[in-house]
N, C-alpha and C. Protein backbone atom coordinates (compact mmCIF):
# COMPACT_ATOMS: atom_id res chain seq x y z
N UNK A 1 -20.84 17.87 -0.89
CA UNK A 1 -19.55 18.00 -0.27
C UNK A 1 -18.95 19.31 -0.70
N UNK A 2 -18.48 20.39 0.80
CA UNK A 2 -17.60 21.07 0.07
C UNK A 2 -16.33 21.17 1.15
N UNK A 3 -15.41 22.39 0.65
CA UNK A 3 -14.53 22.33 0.79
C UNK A 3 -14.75 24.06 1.03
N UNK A 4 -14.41 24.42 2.41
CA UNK A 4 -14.59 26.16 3.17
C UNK A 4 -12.95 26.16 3.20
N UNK A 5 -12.58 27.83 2.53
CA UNK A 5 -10.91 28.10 2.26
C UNK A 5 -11.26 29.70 2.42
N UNK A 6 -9.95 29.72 2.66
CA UNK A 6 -9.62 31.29 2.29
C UNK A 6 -8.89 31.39 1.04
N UNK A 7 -9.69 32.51 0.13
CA UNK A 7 -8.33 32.54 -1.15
C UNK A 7 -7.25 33.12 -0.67
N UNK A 8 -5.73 32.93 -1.60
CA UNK A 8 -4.98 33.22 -0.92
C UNK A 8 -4.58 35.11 -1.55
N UNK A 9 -5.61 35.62 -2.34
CA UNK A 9 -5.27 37.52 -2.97
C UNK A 9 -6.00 37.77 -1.77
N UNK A 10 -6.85 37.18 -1.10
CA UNK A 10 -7.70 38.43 0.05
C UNK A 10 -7.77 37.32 1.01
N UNK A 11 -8.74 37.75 2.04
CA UNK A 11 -9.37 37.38 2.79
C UNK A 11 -10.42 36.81 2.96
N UNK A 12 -11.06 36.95 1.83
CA UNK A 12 -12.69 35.83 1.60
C UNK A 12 -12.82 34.59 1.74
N UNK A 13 -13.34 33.99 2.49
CA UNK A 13 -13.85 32.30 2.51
C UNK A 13 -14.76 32.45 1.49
N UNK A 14 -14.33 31.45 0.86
CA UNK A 14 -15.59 30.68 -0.50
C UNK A 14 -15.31 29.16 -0.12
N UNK A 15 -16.66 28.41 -0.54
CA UNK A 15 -16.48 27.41 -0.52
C UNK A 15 -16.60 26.69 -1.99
N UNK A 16 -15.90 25.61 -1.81
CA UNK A 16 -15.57 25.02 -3.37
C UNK A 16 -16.22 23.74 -3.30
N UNK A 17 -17.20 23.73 -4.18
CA UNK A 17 -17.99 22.47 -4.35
C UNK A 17 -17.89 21.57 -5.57
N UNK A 18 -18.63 20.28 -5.22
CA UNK A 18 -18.43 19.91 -6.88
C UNK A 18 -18.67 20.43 -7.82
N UNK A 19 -19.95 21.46 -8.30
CA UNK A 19 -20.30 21.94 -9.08
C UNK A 19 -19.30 22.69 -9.78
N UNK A 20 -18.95 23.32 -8.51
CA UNK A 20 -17.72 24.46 -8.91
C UNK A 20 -16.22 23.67 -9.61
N UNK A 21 -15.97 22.44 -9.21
CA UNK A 21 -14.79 22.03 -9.48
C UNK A 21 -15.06 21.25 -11.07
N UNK A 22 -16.32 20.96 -11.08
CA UNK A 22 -16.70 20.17 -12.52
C UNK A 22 -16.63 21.31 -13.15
N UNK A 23 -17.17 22.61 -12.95
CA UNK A 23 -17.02 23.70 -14.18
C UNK A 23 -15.59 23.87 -14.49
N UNK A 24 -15.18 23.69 -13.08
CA UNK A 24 -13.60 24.34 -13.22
C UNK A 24 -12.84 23.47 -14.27
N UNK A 25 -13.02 22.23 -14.12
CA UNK A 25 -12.35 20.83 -14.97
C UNK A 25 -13.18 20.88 -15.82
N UNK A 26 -14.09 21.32 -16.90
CA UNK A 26 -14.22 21.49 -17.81
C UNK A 26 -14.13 22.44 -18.48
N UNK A 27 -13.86 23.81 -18.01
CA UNK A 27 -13.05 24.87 -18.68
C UNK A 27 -11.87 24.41 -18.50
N UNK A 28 -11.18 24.35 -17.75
CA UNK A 28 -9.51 24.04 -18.29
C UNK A 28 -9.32 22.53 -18.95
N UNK A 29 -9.75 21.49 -19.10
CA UNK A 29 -9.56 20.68 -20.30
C UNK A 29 -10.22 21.05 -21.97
N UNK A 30 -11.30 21.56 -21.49
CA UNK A 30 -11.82 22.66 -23.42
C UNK A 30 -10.99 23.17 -23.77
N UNK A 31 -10.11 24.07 -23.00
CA UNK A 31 -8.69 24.75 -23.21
C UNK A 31 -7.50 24.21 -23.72
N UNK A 32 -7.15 22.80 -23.06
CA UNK A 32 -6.21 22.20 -23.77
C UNK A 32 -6.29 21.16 -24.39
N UNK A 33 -7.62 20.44 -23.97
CA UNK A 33 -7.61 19.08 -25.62
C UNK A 33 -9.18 19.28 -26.01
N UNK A 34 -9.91 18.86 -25.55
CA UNK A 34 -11.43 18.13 -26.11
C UNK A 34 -12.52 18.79 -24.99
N UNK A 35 -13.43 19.29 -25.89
CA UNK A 35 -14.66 19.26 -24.69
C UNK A 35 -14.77 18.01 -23.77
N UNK A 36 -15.03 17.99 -22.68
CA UNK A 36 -15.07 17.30 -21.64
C UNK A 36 -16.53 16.87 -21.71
N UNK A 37 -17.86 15.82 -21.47
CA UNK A 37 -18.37 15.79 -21.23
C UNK A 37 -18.86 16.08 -19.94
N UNK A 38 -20.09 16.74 -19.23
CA UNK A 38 -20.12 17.12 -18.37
C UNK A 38 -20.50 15.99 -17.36
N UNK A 39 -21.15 15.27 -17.29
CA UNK A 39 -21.31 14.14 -16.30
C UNK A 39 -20.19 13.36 -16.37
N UNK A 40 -18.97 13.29 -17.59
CA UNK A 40 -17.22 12.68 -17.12
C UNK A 40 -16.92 13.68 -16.17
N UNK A 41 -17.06 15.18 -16.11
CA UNK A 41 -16.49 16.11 -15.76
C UNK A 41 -16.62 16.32 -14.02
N UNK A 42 -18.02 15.73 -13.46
CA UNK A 42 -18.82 15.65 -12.24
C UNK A 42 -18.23 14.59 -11.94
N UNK A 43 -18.43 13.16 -12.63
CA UNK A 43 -17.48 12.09 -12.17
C UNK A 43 -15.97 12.52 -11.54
N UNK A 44 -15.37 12.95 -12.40
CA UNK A 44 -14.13 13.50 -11.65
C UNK A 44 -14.03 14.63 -10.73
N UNK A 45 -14.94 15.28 -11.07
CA UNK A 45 -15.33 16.05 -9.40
C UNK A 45 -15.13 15.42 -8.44
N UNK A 46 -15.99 14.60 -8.25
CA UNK A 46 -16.85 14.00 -7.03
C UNK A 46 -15.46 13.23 -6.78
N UNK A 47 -14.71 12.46 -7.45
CA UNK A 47 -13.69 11.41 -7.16
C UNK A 47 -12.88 12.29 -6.00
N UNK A 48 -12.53 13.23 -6.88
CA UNK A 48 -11.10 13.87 -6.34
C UNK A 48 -11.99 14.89 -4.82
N UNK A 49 -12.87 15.40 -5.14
CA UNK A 49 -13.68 15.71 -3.37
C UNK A 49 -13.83 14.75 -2.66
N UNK A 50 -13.86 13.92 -3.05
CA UNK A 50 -14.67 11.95 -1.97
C UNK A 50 -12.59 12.26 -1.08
N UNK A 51 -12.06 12.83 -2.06
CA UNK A 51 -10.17 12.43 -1.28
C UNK A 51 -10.19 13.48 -0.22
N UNK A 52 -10.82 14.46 -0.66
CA UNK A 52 -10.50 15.92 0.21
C UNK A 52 -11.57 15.79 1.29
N UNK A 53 -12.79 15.89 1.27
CA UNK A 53 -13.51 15.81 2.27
C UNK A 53 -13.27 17.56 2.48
N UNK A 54 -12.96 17.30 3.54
CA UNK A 54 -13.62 19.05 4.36
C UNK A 54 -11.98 19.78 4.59
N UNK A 55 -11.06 18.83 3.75
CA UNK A 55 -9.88 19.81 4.11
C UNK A 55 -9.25 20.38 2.83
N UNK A 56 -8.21 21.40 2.88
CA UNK A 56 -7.88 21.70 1.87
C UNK A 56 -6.35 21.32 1.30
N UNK A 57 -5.93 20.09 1.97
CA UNK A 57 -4.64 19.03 1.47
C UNK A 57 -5.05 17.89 1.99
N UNK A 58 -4.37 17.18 1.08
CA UNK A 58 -4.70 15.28 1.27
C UNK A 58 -3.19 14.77 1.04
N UNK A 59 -2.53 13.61 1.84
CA UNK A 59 -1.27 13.47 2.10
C UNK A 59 -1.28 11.95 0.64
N UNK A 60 -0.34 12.09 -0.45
CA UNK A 60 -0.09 11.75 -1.53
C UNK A 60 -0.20 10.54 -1.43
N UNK A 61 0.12 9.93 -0.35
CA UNK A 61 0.26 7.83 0.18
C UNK A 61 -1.17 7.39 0.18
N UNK A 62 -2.20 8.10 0.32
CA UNK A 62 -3.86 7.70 0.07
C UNK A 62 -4.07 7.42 -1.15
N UNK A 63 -3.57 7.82 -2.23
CA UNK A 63 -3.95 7.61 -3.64
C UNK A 63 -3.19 6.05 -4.52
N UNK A 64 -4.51 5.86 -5.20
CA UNK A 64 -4.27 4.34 -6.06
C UNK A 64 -3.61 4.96 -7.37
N UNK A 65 -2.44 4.17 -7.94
CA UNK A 65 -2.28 5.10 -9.26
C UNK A 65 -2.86 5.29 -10.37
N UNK A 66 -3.99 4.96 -10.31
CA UNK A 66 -4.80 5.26 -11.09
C UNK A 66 -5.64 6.96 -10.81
N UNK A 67 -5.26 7.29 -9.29
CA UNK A 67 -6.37 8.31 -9.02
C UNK A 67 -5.11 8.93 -9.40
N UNK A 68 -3.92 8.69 -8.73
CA UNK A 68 -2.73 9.70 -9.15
C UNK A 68 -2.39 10.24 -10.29
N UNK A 69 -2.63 9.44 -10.94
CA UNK A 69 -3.08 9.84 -12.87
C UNK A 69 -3.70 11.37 -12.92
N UNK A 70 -5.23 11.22 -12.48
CA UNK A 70 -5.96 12.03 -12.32
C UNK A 70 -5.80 13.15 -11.93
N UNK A 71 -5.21 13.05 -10.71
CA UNK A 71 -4.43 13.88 -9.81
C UNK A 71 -3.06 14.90 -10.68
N UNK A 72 -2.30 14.18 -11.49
CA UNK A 72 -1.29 14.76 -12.53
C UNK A 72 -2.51 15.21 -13.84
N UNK A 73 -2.94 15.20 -14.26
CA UNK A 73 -4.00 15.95 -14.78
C UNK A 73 -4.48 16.91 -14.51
N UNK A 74 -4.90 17.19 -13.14
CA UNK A 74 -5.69 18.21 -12.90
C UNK A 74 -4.73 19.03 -12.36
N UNK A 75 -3.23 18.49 -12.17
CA UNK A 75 -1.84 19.28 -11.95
C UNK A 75 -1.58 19.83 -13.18
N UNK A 76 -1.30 19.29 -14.22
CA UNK A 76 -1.10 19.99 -15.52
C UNK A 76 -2.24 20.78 -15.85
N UNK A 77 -3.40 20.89 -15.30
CA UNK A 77 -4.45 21.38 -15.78
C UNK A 77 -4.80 23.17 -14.93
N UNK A 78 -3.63 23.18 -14.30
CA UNK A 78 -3.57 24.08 -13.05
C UNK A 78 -4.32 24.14 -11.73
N UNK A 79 -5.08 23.07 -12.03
CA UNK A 79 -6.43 22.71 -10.75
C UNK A 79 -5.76 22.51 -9.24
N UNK A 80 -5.15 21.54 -9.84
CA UNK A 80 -4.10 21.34 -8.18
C UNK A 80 -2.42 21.49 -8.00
N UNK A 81 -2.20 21.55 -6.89
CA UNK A 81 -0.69 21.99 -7.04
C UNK A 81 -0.16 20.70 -5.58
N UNK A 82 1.37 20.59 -5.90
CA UNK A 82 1.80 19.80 -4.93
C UNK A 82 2.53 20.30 -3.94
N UNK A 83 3.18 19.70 -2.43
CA UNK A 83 3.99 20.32 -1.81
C UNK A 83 4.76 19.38 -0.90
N UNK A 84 5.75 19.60 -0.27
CA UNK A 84 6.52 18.48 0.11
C UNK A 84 6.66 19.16 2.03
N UNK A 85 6.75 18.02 3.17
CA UNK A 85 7.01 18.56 4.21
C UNK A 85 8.69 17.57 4.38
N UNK A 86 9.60 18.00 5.21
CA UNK A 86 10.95 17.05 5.21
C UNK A 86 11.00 17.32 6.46
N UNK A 87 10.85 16.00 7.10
CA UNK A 87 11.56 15.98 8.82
C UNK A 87 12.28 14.89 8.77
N UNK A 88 13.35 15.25 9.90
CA UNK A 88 14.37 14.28 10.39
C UNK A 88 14.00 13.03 11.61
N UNK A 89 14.25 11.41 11.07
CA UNK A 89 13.29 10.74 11.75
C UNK A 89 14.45 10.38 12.88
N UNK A 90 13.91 9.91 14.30
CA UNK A 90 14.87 9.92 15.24
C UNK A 90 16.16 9.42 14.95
N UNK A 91 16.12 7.97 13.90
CA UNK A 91 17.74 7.53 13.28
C UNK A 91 18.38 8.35 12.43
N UNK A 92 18.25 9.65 12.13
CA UNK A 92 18.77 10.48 11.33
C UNK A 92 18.39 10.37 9.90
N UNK A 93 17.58 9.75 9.48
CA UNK A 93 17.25 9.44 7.94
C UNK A 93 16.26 10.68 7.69
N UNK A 94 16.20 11.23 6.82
CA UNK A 94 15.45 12.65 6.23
C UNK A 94 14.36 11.48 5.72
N UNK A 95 13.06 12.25 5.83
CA UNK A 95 11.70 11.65 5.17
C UNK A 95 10.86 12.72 4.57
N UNK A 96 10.28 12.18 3.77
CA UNK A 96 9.11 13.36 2.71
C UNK A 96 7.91 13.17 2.42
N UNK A 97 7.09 13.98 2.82
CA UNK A 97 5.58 13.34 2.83
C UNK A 97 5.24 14.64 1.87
N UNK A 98 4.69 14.16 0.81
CA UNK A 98 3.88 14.55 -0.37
C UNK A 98 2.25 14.99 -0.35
N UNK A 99 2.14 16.24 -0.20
CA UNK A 99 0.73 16.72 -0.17
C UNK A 99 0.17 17.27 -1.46
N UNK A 100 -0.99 16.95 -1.97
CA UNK A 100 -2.07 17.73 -2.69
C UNK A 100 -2.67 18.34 -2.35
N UNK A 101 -2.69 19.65 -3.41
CA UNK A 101 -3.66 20.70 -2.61
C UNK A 101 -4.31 21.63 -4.02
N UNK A 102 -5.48 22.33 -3.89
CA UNK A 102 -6.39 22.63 -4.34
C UNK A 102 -5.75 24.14 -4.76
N UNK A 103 -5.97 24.36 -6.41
CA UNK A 103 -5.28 25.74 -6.14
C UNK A 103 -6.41 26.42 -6.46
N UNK A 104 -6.70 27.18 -4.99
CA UNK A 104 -7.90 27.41 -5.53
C UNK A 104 -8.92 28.91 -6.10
N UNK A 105 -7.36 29.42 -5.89
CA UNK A 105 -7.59 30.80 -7.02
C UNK A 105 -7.87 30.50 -8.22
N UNK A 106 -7.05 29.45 -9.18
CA UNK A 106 -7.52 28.80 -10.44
C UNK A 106 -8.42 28.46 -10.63
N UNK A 107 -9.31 27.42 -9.56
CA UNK A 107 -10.67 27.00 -9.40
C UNK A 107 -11.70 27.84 -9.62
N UNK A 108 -11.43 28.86 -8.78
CA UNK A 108 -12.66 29.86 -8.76
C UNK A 108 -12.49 30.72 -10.37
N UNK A 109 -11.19 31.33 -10.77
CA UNK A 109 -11.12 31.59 -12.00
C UNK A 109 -11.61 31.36 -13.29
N UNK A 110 -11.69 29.45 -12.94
CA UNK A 110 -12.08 29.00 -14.46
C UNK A 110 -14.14 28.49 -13.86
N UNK A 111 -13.90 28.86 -12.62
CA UNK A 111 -15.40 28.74 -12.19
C UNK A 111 -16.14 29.90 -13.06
N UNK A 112 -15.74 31.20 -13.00
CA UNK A 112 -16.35 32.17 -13.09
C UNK A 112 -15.86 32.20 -14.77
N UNK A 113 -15.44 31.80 -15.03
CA UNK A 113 -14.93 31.85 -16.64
C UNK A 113 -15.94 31.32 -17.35
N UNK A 114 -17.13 30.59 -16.86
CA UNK A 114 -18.31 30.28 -17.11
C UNK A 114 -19.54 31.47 -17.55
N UNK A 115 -19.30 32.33 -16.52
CA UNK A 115 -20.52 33.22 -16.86
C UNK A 115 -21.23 32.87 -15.10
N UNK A 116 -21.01 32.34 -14.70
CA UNK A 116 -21.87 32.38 -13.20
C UNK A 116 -21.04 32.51 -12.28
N UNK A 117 -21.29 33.80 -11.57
CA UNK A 117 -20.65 34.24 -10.12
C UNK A 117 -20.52 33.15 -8.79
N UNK A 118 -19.19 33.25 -8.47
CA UNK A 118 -19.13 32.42 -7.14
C UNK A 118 -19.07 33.29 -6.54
N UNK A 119 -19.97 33.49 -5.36
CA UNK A 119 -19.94 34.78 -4.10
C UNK A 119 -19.18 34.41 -3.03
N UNK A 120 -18.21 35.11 -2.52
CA UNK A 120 -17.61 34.63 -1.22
C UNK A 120 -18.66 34.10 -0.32
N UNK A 121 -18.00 33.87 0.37
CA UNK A 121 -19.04 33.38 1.93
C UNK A 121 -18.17 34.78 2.71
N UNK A 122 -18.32 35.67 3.62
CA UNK A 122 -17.77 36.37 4.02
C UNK A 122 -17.69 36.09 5.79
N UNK A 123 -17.11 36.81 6.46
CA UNK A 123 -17.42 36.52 7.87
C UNK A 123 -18.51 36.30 8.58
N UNK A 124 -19.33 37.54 7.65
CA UNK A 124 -20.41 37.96 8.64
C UNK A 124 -21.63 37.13 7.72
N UNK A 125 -21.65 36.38 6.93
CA UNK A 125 -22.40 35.09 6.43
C UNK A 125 -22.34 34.16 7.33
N UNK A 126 -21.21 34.03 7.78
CA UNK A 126 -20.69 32.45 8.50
C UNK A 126 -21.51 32.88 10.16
N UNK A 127 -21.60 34.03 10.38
CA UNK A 127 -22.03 34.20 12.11
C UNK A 127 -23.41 34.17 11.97
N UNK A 128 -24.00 33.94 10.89
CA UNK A 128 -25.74 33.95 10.80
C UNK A 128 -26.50 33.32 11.62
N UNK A 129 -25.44 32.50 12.61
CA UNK A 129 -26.52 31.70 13.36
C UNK A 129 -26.08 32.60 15.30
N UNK A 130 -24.96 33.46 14.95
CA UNK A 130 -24.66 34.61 15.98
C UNK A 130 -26.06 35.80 16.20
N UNK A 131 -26.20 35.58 15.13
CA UNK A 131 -27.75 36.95 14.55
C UNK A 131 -28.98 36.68 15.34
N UNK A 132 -29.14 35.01 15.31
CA UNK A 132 -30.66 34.48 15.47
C UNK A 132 -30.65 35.17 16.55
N UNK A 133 -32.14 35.11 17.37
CA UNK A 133 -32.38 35.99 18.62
C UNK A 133 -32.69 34.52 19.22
N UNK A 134 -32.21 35.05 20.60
CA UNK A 134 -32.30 33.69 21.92
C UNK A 134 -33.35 32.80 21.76
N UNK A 135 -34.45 33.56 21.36
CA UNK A 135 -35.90 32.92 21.13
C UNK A 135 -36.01 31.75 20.33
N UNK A 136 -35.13 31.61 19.21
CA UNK A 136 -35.23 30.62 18.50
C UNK A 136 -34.28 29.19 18.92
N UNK A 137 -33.47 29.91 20.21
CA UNK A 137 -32.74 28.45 20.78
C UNK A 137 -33.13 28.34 21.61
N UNK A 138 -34.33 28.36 21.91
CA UNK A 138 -34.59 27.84 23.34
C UNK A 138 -35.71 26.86 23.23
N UNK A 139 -35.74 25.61 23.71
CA UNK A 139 -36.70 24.51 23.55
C UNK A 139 -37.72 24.99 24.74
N UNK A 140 -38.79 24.50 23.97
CA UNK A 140 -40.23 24.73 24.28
C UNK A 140 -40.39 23.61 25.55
N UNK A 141 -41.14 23.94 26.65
CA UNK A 141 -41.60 22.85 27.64
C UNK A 141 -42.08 22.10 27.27
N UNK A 142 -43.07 21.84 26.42
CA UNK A 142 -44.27 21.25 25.82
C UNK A 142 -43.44 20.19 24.76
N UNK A 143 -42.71 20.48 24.40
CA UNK A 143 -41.71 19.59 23.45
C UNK A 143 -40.98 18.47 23.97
């Protein structure tokens, strides 16, 4: 599972995977309490990606409070950040829907704070299948 973003200093798409988010959550908890074990560290990867799927916010009313825990963790941990939308519902009552979201300049930061490069994905990565020559999309008669 990943997660395709633009950071928000440039223009580069990277994609953020578990791998990347377990390094990330175990450099920033070594930092502020205890080495993390690394398969706890993948466990909580994988939890908090299984929420995101392929986007880069998840609306706050999906979470059990137990994940929300988690979720304030990896908020104090700089991993994720929150945000609020406010619309007016037709009876005039103001409402607030609570989003999580991936910060994911931090991510990649404490990714690479490892010693192993995350390479953008760039534009002209993503059109690789613009490149192929006709020849390779075209089904065979015989097939």
């Amino acid at each position: 599972m990943a997660i395709m973003t633009k950071t928000t200093t440039n223009s580069e798409f990277v994609t953020l995977t578990v791998d990347d988010l377990s390094r990330a959550i175990r450099n920033s908890i070594k930092n502020e309490r205890r080495n993390m074990p690394e398969e706890e560290a993948r466990q909580m990867a994988q939890h908090v990606m299984n929420f995101f799927g392929y986007s880069e916010r998840i609306i706050d009313n999906i979470l059990e409070p137990e994940d929300r825990d988690a979720f304030y963790m990896l908020e104090d941990s700089g991993l994720l950040t929150t945000e609020r939308e406010e619309t007016t519902l037709y009876d005039g009552r103001e409402w607030r829907i609570h989003y999580w979201l991936f910060k994911k300049n931090k991510v990649l930061e404490l990714v690479k704070s490892t010693g192993i490069n995350h390479d953008p994905v760039t534009e002209d990565a993503m059109s690789v299948y613009e490149e192929m020559p006709e020849e390779v999309w075209r089904v065979s008669e015989n097939d």
